[in-house]
Protein backbone atom coordinates (compact mmCIF):
# COMPACT_ATOMS: atom_id res chain seq x y z
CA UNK A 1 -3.64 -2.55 -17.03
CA UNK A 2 -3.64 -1.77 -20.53
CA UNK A 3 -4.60 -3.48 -24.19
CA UNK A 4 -1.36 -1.02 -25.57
CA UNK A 5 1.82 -2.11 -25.27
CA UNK A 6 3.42 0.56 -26.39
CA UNK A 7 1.72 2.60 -23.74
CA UNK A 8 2.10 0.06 -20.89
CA UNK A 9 5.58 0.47 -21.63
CA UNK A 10 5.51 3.77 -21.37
CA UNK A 11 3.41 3.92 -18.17
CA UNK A 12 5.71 0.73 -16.49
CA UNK A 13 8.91 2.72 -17.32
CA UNK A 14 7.82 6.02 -15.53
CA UNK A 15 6.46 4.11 -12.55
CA UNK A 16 9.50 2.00 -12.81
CA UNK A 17 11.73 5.09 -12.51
CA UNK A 18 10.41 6.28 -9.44
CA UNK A 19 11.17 3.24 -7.83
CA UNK A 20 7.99 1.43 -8.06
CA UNK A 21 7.47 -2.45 -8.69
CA UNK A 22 4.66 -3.04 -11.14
CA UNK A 23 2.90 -5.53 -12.00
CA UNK A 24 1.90 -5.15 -16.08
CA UNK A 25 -1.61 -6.99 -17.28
CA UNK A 26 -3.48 -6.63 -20.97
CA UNK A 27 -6.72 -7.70 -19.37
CA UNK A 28 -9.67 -7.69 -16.28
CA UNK A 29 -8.90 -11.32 -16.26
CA UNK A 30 -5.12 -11.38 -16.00
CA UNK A 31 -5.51 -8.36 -13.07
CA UNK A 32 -7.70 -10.71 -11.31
CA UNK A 33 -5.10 -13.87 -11.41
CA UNK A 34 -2.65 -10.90 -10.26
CA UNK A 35 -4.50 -10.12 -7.67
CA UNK A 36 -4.45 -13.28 -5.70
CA UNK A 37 -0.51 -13.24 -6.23
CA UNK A 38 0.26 -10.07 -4.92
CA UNK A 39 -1.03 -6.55 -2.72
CA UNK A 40 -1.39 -3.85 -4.46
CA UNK A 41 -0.79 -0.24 -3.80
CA UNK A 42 -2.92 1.89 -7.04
CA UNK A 43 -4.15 0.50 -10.18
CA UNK A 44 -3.56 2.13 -13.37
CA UNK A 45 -6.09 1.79 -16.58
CA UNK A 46 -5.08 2.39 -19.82
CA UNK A 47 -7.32 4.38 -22.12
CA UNK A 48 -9.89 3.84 -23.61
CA UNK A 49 -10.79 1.18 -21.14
CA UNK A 50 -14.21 0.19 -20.00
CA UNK A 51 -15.58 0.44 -16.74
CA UNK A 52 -14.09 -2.84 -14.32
CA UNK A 53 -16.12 -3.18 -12.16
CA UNK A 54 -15.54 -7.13 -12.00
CA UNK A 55 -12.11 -6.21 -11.35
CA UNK A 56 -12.62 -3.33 -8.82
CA UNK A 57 -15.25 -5.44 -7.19
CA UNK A 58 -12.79 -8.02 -6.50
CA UNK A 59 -10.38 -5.99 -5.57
CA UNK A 60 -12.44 -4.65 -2.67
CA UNK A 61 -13.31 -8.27 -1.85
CA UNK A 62 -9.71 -9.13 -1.07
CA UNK A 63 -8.87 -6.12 0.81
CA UNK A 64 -11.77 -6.85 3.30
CA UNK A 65 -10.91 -10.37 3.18
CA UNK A 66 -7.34 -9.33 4.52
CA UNK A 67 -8.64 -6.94 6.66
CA UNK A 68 -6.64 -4.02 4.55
CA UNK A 69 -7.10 -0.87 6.18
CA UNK A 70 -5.94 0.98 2.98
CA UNK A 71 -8.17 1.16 -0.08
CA UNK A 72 -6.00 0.78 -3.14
CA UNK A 73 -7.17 3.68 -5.76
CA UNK A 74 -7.92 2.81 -9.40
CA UNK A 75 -6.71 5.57 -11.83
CA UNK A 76 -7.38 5.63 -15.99
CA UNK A 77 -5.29 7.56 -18.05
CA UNK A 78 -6.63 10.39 -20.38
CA UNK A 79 -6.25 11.92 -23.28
CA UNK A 80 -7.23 15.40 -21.72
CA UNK A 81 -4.98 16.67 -18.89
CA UNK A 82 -7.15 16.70 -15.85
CA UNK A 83 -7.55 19.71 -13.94
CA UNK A 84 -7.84 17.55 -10.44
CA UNK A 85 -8.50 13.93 -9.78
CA UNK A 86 -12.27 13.37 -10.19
CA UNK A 87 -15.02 10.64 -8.25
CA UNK A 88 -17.55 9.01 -9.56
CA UNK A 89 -20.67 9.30 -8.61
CA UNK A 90 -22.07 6.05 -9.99
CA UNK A 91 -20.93 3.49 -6.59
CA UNK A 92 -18.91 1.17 -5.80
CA UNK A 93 -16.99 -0.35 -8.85
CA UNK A 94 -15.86 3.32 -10.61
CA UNK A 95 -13.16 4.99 -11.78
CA UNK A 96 -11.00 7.09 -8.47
CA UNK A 97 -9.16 9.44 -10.61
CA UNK A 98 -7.72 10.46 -13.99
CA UNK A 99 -4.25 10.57 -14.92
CA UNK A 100 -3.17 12.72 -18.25
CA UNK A 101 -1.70 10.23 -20.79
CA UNK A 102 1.82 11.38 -20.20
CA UNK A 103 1.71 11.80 -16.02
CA UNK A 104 4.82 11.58 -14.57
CA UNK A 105 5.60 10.11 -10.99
CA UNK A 106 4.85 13.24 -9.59
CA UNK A 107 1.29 13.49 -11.19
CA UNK A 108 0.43 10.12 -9.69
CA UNK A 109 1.28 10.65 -6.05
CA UNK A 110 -0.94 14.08 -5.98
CA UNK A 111 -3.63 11.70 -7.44
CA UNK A 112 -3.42 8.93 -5.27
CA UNK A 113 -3.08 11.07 -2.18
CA UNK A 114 -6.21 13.41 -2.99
CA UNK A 115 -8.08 9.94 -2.96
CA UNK A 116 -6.48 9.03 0.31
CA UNK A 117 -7.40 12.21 1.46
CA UNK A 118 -10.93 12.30 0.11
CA UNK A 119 -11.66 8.62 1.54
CA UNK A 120 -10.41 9.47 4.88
CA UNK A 121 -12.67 12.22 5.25
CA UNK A 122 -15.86 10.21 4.26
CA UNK A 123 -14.91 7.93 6.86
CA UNK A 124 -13.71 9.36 9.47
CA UNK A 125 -16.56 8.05 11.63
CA UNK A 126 -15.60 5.08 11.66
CA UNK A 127 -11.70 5.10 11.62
CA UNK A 128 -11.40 4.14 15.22
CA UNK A 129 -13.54 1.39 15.16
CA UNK A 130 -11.79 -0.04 12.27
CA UNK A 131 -8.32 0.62 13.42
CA UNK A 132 -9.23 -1.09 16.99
CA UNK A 133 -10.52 -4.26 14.48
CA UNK A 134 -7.46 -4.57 13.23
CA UNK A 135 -4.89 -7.43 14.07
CA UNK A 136 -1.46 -6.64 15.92
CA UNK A 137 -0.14 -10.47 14.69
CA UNK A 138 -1.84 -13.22 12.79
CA UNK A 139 0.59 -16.19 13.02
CA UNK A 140 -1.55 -19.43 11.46
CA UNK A 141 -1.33 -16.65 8.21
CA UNK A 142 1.72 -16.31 8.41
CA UNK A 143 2.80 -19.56 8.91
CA UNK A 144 0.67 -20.20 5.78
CA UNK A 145 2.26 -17.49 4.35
CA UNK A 146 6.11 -19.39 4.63
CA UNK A 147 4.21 -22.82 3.72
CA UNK A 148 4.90 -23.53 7.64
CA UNK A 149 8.61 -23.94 7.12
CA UNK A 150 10.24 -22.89 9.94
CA UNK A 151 13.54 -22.16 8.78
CA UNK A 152 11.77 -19.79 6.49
CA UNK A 153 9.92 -18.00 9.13
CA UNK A 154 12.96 -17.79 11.46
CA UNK A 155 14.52 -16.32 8.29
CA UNK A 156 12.12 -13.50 7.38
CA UNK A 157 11.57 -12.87 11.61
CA UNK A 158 15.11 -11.66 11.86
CA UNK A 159 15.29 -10.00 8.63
CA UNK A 160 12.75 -7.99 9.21
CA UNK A 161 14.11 -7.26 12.93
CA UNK A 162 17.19 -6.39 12.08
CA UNK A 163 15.48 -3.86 9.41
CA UNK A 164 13.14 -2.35 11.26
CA UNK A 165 16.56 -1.66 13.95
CA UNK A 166 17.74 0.74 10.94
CA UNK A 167 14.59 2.10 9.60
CA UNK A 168 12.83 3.63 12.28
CA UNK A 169 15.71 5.40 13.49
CA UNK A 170 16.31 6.39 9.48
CA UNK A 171 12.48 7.80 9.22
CA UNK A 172 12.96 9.56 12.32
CA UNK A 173 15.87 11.55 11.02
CA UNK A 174 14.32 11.78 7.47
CA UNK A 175 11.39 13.62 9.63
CA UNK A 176 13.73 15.59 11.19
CA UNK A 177 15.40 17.14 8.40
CA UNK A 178 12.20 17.18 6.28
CA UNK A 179 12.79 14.55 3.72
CA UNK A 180 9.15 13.88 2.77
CA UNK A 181 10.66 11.76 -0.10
CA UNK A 182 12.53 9.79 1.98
CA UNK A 183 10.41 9.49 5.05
CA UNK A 184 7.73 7.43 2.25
CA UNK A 185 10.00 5.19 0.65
CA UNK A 186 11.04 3.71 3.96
CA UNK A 187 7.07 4.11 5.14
CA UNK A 188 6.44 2.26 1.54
CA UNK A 189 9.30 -0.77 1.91
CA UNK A 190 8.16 -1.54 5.86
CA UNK A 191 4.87 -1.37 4.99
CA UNK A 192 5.32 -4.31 2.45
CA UNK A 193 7.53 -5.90 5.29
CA UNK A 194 4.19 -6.17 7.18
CA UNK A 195 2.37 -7.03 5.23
CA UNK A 196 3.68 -10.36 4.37
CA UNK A 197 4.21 -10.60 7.70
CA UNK A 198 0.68 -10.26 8.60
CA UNK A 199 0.74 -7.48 11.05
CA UNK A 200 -2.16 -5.60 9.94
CA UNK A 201 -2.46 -2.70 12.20
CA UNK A 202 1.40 -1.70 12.22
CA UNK A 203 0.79 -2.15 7.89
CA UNK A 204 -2.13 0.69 8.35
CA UNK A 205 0.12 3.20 10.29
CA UNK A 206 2.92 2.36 7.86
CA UNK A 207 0.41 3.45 4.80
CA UNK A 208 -0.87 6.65 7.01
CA UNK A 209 2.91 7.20 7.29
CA UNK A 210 3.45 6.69 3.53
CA UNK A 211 0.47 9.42 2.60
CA UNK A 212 1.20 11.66 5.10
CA UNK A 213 4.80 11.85 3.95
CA UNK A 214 3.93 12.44 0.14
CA UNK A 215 1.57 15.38 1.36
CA UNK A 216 4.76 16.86 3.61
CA UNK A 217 2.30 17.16 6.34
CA UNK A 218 4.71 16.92 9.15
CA UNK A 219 2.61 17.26 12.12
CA UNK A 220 0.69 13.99 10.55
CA UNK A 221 3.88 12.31 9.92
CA UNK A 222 5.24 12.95 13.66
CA UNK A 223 2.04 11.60 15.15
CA UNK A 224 1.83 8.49 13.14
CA UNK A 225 5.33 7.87 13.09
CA UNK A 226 5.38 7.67 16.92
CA UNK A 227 2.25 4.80 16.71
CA UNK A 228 4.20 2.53 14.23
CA UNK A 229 6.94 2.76 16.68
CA UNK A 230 4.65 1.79 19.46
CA UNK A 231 3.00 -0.94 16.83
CA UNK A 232 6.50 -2.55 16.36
CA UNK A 233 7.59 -2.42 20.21
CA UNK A 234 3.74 -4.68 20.75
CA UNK A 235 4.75 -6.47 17.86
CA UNK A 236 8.78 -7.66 18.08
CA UNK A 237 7.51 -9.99 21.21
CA UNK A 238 4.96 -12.30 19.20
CA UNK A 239 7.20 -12.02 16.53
CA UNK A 240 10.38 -13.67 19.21
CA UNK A 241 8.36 -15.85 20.69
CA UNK A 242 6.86 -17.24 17.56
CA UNK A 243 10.23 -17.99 16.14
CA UNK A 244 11.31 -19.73 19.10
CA UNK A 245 8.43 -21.91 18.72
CA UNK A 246 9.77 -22.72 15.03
CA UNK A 247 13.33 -22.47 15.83
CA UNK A 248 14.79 -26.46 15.31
């Protein structure tokens, strides 16, 4: 999000690069309109920019609304070059971290993942519980998700089946040979699979994948690899027998 578009330019190209889709705003109030159009993974602020907490507060509506285990991080850009990602201490509604004004992809995923890190320590008390909250299937949102065409659904079932046939087996080897790059972009593309889907608690594995893979914490990335396998095994059978409900 950023008033510049010079700079938003700048920032969309780099993100671009690394194989990112992004979604470019001037404003709190187009980000807000975006938000009910799409997930997203971080926000980035251009600077100067003023404190959103509108924004940010919405943000964290939706994601509880959803039921989204992961908590999207909101980054600014500065004009210094930070010497590590800083948090507020002000609440709910702040700035996560601080980008220099000419990060690079790199820059962003040490960011993002010292804020994945950092949250996952403060609640760590309560991860269990909130995993076990999670859904393994939500069908009536996904049906509202196709517009309950069935066709559609059928469509995106077996897509997604025949996907996940080749991407587990292709994170499992990028583990192996210790292709931490790798190993996330797969974690990153199911995990928007799922999402859409609506299978909430595979999706939170997927982004524990995704993190653990851009730290190159292996052990992690073993461990949570083998419960999104386990996730998608519970999950293929609700998945088959809702499309034979919709198949004509």
């Amino acid at each position: 999000m950023d008033a510049d578009p010079k700079r938003m330019e700048r920032v969309t190209s780099v993100l671009a690069a690394a194989g990112h889709s992004v979604v470019s705003v001037s404003s709190p109030e187009e980000a807000e309109e975006a938000l009910e159009i799409v997930k997203v993974d971080v926000v980035v602020f251009g600077s100067p920019h003023p404190e959103p907490v509108s924004f940010v507060h919405r943000l964290r509506e939706l994601e509880k609304a959803q039921k989204h285990a992961f908590r999207a991080p909101v980054l600014a850009l500065s004009h210094e070059v930070p010497v590590s990602p800083g948090w507020s201490s002000s609440g709910p509604g702040v700035i996560d971290g601080y980008l220099a004004e000419g990060f690079g992809p790199e820059a962003l995923l040490r960011v993002c993942d010292f804020i994945a890190r950092s949250t996952a320590a403060r609640s760590k008390t309560t991860e269990s519980a909130g995993q076990a909250s999670l859904p393994v299937f939500e069908p009536e949102k996904f049906r509202q998700q196709v517009a309950y065409d069935p066709a559609l659904a059928a469509e995106i079932i077996d897509l997604f089946l025949e996907e996940r046939s080749i991407e587990l087996p292709e994170m499992q080897t990028a583990l192996e040979q210790g292709d931490f790059r790798q190993l996330s972009q797969i974690a990153h593309t199911i995990k928007g699979s799922l999402s859409s889907l609506h299978a909430m608690l595979a999706r939170h594995h997927a982004q524990e994948l995704e993190t653990a893979a851009m730290a190159k914490d292996g052990e992690s990335c073993g461990r949570i690899l083998s419960q999104l396998a386990s996730d998608l095994e519970t999950l293929e059978p609700l998945l088959l027998n809702l499309r034979d409900q919709v198949e004509p």
